[in-house]
N, C-alpha and C. Protein backbone atom coordinates (compact mmCIF):
# COMPACT_ATOMS: atom_id res chain seq x y z
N UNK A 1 15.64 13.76 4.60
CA UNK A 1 16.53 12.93 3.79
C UNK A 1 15.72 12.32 2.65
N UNK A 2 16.18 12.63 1.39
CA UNK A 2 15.66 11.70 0.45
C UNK A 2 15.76 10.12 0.50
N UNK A 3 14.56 9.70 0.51
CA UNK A 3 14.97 7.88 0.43
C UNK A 3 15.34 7.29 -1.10
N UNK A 4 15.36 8.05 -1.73
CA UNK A 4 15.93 8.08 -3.21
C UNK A 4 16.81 7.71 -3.41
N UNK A 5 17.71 8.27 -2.81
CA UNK A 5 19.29 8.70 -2.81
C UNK A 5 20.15 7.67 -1.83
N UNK A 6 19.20 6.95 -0.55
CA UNK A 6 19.60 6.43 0.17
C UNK A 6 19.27 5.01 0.08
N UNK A 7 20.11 4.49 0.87
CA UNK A 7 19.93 2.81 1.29
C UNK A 7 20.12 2.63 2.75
N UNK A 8 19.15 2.46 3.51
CA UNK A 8 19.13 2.08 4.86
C UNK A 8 20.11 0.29 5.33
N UNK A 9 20.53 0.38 6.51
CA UNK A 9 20.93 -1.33 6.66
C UNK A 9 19.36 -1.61 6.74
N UNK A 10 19.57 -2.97 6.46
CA UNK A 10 19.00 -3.99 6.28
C UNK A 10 17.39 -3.74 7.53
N UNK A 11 18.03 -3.68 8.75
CA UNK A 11 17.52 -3.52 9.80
C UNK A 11 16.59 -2.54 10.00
N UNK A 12 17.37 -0.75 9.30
CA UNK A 12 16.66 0.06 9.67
C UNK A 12 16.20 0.42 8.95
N UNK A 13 16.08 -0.26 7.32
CA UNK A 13 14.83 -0.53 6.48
C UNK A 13 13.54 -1.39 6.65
N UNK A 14 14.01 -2.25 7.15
CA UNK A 14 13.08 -2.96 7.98
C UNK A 14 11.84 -2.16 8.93
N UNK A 15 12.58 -1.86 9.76
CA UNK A 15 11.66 -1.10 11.00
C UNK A 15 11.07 -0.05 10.38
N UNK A 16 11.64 0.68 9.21
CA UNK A 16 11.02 2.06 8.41
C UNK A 16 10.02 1.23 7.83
N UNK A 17 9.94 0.23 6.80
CA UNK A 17 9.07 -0.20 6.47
C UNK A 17 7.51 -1.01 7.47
N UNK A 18 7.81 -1.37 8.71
CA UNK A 18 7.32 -2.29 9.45
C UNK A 18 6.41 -0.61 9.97
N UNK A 19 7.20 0.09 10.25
CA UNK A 19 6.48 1.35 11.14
C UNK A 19 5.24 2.06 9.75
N UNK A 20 5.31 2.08 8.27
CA UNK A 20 4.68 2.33 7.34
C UNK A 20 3.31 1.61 7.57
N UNK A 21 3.90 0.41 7.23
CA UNK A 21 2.42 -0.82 7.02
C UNK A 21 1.46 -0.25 8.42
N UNK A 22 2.14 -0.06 9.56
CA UNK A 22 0.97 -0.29 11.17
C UNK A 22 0.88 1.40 10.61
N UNK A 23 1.17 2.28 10.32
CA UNK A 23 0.70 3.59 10.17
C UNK A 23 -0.51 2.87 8.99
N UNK A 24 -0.28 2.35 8.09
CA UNK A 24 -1.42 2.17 7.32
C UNK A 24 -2.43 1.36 7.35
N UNK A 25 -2.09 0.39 8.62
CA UNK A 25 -3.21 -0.79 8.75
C UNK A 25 -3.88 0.46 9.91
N UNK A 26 -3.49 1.46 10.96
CA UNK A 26 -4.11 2.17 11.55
C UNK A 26 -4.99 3.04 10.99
N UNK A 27 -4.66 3.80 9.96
CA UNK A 27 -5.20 5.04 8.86
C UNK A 27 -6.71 3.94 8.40
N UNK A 28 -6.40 3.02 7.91
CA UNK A 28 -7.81 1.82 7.38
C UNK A 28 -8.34 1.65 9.00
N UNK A 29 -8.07 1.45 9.95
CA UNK A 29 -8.83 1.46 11.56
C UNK A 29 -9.62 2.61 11.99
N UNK A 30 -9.09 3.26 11.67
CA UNK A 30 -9.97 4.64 12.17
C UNK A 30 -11.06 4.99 10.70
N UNK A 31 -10.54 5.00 9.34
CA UNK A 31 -11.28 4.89 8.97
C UNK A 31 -12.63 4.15 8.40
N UNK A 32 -12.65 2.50 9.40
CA UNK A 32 -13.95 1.88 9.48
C UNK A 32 -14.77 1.92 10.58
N UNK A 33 -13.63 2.48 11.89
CA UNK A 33 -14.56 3.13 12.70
C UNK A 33 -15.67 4.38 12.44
N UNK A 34 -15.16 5.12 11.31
CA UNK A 34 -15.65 6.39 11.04
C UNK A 34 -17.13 5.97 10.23
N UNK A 35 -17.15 4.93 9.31
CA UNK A 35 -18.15 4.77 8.41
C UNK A 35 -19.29 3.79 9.26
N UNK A 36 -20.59 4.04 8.52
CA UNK A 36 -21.32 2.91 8.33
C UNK A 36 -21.33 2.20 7.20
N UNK A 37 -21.63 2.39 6.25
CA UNK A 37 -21.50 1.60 5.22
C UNK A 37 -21.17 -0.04 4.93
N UNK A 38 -21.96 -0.83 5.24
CA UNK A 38 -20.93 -1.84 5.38
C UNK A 38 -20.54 -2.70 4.46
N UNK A 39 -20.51 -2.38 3.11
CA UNK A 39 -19.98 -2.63 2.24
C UNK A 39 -17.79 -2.03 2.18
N UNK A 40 -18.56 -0.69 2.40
CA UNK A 40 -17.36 0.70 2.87
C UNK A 40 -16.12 -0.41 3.75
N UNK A 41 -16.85 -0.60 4.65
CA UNK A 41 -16.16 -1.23 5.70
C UNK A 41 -15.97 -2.29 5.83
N UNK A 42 -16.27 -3.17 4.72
CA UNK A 42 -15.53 -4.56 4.22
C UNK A 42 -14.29 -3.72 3.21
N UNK A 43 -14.52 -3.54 2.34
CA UNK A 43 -13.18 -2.83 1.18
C UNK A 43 -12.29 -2.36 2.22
N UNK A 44 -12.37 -1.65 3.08
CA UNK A 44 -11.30 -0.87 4.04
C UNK A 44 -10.94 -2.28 5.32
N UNK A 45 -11.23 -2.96 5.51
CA UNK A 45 -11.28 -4.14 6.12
C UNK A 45 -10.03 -5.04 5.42
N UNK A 46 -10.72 -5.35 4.19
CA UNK A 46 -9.95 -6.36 3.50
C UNK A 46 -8.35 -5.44 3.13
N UNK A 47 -8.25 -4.22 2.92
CA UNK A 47 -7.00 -3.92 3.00
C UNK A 47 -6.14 -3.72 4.14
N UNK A 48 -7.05 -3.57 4.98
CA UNK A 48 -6.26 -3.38 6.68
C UNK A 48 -5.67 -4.62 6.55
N UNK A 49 -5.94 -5.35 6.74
CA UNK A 49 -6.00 -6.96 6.30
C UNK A 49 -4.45 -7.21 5.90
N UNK A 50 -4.54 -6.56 4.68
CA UNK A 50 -3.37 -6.98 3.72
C UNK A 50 -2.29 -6.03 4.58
N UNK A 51 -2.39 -4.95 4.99
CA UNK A 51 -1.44 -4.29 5.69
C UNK A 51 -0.37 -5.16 7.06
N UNK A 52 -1.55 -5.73 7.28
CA UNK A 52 -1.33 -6.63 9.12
C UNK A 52 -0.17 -7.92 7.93
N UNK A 53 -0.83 -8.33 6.52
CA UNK A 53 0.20 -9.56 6.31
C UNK A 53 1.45 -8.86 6.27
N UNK A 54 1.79 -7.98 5.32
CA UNK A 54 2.89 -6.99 5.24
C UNK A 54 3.80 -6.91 6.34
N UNK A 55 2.91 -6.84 7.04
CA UNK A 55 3.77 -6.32 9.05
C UNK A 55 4.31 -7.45 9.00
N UNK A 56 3.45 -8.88 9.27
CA UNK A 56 3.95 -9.89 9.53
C UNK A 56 5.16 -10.05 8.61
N UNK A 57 5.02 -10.04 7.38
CA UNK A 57 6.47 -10.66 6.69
C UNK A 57 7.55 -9.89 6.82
N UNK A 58 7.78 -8.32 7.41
CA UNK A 58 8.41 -7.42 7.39
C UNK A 58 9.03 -8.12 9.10
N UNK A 59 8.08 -8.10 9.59
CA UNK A 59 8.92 -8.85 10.85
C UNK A 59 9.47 -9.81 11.57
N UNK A 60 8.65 -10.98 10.42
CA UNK A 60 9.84 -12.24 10.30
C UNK A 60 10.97 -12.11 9.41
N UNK A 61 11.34 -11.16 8.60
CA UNK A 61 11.62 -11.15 8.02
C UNK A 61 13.29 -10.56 8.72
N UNK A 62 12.66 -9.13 9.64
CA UNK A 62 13.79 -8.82 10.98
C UNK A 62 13.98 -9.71 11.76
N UNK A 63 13.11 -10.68 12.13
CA UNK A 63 13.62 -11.79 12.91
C UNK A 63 14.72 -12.94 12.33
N UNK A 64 14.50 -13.09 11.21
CA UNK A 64 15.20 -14.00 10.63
C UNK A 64 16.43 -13.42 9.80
N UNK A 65 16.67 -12.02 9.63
CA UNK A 65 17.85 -11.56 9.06
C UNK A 65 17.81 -11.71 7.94
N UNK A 66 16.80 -12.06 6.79
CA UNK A 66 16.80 -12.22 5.54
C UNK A 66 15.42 -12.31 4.79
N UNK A 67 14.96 -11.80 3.72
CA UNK A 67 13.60 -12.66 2.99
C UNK A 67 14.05 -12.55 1.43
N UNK A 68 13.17 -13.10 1.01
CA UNK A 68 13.91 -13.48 -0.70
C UNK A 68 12.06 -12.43 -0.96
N UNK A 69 12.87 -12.04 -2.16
CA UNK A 69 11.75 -10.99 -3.30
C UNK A 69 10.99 -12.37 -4.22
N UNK A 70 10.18 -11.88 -5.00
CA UNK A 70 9.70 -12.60 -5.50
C UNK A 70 10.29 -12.74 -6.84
N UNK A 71 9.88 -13.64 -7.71
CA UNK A 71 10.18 -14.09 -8.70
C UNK A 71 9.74 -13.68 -10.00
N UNK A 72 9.13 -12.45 -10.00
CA UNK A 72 7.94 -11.47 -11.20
C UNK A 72 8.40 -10.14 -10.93
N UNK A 73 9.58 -9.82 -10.06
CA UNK A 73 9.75 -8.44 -10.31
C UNK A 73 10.70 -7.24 -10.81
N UNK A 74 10.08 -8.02 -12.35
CA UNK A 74 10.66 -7.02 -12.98
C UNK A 74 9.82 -6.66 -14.01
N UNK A 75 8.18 -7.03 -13.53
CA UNK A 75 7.31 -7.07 -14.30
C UNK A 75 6.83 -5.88 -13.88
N UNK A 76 6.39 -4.87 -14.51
CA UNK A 76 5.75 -3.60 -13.75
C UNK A 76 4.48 -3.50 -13.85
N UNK A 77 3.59 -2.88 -12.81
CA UNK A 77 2.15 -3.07 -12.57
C UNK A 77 1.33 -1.72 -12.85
N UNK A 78 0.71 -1.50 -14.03
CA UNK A 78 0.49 -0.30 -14.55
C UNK A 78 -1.16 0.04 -13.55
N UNK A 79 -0.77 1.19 -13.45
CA UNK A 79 -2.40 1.56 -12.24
C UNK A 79 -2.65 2.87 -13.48
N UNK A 80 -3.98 3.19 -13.02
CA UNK A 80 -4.35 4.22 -13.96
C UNK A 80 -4.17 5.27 -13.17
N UNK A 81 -3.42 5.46 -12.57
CA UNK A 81 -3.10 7.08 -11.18
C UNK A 81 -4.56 7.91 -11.23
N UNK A 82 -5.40 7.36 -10.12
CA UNK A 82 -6.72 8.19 -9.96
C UNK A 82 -6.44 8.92 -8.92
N UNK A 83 -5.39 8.11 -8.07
CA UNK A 83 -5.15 9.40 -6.82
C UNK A 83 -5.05 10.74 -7.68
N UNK A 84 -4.83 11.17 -8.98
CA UNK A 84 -4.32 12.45 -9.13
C UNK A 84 -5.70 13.12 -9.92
N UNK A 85 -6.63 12.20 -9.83
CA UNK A 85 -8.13 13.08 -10.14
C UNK A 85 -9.01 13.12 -9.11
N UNK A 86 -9.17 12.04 -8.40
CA UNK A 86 -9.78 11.72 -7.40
C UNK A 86 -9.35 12.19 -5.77
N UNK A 87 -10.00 13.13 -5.41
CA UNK A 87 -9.64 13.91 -4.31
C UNK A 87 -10.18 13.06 -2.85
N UNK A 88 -9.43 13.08 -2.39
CA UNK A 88 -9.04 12.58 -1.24
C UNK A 88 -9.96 13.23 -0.28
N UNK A 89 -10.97 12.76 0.68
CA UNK A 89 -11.85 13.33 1.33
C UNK A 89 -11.73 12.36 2.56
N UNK A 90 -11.92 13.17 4.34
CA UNK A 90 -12.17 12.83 5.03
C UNK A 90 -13.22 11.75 5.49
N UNK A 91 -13.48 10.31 6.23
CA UNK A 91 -14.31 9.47 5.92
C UNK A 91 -15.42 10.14 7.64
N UNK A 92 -16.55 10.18 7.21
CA UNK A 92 -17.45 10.40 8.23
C UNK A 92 -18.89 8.77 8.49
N UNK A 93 -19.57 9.02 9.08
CA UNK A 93 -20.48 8.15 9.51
C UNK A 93 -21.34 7.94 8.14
N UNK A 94 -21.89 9.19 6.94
CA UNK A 94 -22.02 8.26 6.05
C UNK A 94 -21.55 8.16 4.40
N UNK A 95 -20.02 7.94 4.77
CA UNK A 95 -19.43 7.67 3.56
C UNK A 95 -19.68 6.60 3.75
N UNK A 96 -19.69 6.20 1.90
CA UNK A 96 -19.59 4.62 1.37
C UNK A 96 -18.79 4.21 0.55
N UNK A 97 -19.21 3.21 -0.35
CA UNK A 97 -18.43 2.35 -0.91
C UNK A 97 -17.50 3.32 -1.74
N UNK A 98 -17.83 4.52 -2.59
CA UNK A 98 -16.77 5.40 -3.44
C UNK A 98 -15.95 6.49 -2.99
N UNK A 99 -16.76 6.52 -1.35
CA UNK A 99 -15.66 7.65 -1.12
C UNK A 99 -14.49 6.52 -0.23
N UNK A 100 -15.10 5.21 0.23
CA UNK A 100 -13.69 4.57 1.51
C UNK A 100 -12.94 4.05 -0.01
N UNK A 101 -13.53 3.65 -1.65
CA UNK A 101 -12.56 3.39 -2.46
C UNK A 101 -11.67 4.52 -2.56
N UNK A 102 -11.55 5.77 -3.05
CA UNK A 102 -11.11 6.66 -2.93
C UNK A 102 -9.80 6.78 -1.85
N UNK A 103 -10.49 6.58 -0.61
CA UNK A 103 -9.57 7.06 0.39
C UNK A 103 -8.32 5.94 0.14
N UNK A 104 -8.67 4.66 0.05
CA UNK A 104 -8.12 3.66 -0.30
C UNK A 104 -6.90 3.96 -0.95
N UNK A 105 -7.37 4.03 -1.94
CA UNK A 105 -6.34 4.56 -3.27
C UNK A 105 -5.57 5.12 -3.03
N UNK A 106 -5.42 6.03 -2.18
CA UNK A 106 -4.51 7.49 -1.76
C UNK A 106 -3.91 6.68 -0.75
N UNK A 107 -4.32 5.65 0.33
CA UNK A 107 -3.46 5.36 1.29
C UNK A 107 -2.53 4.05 0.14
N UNK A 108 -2.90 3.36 -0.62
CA UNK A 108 -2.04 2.23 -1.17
C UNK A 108 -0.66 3.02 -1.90
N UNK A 109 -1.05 4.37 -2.78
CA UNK A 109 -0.32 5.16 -3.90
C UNK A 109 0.46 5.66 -2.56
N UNK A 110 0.04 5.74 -1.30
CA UNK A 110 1.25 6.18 -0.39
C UNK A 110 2.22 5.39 -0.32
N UNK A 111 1.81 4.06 -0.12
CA UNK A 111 2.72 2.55 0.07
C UNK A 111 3.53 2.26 -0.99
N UNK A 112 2.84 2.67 -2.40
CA UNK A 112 3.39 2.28 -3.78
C UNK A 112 4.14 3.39 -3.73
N UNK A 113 4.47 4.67 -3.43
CA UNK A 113 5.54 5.47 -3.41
C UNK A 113 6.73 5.31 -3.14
N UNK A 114 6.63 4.71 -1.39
CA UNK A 114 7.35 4.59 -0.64
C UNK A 114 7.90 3.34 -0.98
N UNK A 115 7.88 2.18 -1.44
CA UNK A 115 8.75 1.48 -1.82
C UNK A 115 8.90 1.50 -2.77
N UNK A 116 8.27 2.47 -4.21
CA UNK A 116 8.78 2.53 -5.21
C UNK A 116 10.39 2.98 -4.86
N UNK A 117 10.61 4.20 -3.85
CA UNK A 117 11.55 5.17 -3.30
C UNK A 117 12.52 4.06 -2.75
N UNK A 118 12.19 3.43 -1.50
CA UNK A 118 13.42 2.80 -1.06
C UNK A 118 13.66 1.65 -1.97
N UNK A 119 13.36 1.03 -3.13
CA UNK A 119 13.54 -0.10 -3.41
C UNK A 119 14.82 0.81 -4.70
N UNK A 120 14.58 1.60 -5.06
CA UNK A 120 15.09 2.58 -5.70
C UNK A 120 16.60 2.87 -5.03
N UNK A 121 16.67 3.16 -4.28
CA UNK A 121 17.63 3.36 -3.03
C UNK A 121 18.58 2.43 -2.81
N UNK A 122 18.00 1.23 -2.93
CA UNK A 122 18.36 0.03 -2.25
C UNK A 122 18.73 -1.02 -3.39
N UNK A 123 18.39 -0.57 -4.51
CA UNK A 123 18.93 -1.52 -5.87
C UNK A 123 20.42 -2.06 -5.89
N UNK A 124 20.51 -2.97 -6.05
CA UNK A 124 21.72 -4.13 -5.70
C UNK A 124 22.07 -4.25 -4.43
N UNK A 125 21.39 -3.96 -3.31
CA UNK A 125 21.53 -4.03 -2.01
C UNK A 125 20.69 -5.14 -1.39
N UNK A 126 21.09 -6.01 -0.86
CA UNK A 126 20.47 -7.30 0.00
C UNK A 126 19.08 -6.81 -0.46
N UNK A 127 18.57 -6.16 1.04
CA UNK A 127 17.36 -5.80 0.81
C UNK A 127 16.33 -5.10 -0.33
N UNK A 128 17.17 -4.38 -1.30
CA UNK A 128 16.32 -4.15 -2.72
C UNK A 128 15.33 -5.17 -2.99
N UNK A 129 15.86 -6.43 -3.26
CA UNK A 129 14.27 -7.04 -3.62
C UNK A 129 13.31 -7.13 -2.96
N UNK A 130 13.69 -7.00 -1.46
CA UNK A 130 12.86 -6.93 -0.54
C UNK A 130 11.63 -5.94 -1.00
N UNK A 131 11.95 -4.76 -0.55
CA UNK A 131 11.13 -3.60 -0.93
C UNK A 131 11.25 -3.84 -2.81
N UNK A 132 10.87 -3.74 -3.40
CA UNK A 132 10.53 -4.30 -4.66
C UNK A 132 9.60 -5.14 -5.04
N UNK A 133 9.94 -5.91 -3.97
CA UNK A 133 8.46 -6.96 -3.94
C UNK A 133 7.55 -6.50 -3.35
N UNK A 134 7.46 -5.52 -2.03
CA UNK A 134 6.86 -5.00 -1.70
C UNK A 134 5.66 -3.78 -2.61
N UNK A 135 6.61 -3.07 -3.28
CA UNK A 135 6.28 -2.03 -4.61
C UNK A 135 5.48 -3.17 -5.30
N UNK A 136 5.82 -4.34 -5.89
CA UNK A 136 4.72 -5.26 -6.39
C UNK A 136 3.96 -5.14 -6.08
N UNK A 137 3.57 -5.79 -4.63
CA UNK A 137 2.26 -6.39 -4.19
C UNK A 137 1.25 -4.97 -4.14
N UNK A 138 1.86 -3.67 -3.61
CA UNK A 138 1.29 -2.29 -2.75
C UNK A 138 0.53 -2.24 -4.36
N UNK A 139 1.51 -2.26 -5.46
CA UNK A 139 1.09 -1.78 -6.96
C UNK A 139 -0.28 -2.69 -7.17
N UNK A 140 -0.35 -3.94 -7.21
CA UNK A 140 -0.89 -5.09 -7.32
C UNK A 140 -2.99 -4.62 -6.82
N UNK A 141 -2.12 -3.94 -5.03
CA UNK A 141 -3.91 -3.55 -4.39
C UNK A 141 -4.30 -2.34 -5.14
N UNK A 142 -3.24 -1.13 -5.49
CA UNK A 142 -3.71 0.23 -6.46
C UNK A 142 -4.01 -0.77 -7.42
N UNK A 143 -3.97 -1.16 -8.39
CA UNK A 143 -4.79 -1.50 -9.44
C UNK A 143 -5.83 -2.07 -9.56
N UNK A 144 -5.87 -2.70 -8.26
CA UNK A 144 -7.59 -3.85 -7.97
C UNK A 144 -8.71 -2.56 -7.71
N UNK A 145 -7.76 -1.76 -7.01
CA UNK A 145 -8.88 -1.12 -6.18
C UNK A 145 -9.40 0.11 -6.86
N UNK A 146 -8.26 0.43 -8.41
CA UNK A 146 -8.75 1.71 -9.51
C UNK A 146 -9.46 0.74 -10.44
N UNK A 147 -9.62 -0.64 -10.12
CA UNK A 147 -10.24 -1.31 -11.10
C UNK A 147 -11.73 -1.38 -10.79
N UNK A 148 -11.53 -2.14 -9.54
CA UNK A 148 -12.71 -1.53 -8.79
C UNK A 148 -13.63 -0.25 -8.52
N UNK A 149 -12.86 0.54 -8.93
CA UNK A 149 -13.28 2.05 -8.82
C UNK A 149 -14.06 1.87 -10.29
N UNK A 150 -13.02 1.61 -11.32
CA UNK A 150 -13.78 1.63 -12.95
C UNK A 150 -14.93 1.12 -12.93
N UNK A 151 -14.80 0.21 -12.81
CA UNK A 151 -16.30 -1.46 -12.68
C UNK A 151 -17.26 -0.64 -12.49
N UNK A 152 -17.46 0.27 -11.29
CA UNK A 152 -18.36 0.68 -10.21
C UNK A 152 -19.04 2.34 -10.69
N UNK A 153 -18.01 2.83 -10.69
CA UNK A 153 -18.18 4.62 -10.80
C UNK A 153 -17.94 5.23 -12.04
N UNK A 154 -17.08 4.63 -13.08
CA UNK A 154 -16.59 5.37 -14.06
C UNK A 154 -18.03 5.20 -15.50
N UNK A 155 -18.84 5.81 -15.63
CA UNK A 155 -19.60 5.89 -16.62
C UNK A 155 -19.36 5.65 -17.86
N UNK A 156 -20.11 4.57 -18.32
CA UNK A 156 -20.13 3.83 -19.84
C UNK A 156 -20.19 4.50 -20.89
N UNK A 157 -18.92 4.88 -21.98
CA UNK A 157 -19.15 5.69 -22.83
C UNK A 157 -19.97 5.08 -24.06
């Protein structure tokens, strides 16, 4: 099913979204088990991190039958799309800081998809701002973390 095209209730957008974030705070778990690096494994840390707040507001959010979007979104958050140069590589014992940024990137541009998609779906629907705000914040870590990538890796012309 396209989530494009669709609008879930309230509920079973919820749980689609709630089941995303723990797939992605897990995907960042296994991959700081995998590294030493421990730089690597702070960056993949601090986004697991942000995944677990996500969960949380996604599930008070089912608990309480409602959450309000934020107040900035209709501001759009421009990323420089490196997922589409930057290849995506398995994390082993000694990747570091550019390959767990990397992996990073590819798991957030998953998140920034996926509610780009249902918020899309879901426009003038209760929950639209919900996921919208969500597409914010997901947009918000892709850009820290291709910024971060620049700072670090991208060579001074």
């Amino acid at each position: 099913m396209d989530n494009a095209q669709v609008c879930y209730t309230f509920d079973a957008a919820l749980e689609m979204a709630i089941e995303m974030e723990t797939e992605g705070f897990r995907n960042y778990l296994v991959a700081i088990r995998q590294i030493t690096h421990k730089g690597a494994k702070e960056l993949l840390r601090e986004n697991a991190l942000d995944e677990l707040d996500h969960k949380q507001q996604l599930e008070k959010a089912l608990l309480e039958g409602h959450m309000d979007g934020g107040a900035d979104l209709d501001q759009p958050i421009p990323t420089m799309h490196l997922d589409y140069v930057l290849k995506k590589e398995p994390l082993g014992p000694q990747s570091g800081v550019r390959e767990a940024l990397i992996y990073a990137i590819h798991l957030e541009r998953g998140a920034v998809d996926f509610y780009s998609r249902v918020s899309s779906g879901c426009a003038g629907a209760p929950m639209g701002k919900l996921f919208a705000k969500f597409h914010q914040e997901e947009s918000r870590h892709l850009q820290a973390l291709e910024d971060l990538y620049e700072q670090h890796f991208f060579a001074e012309n």
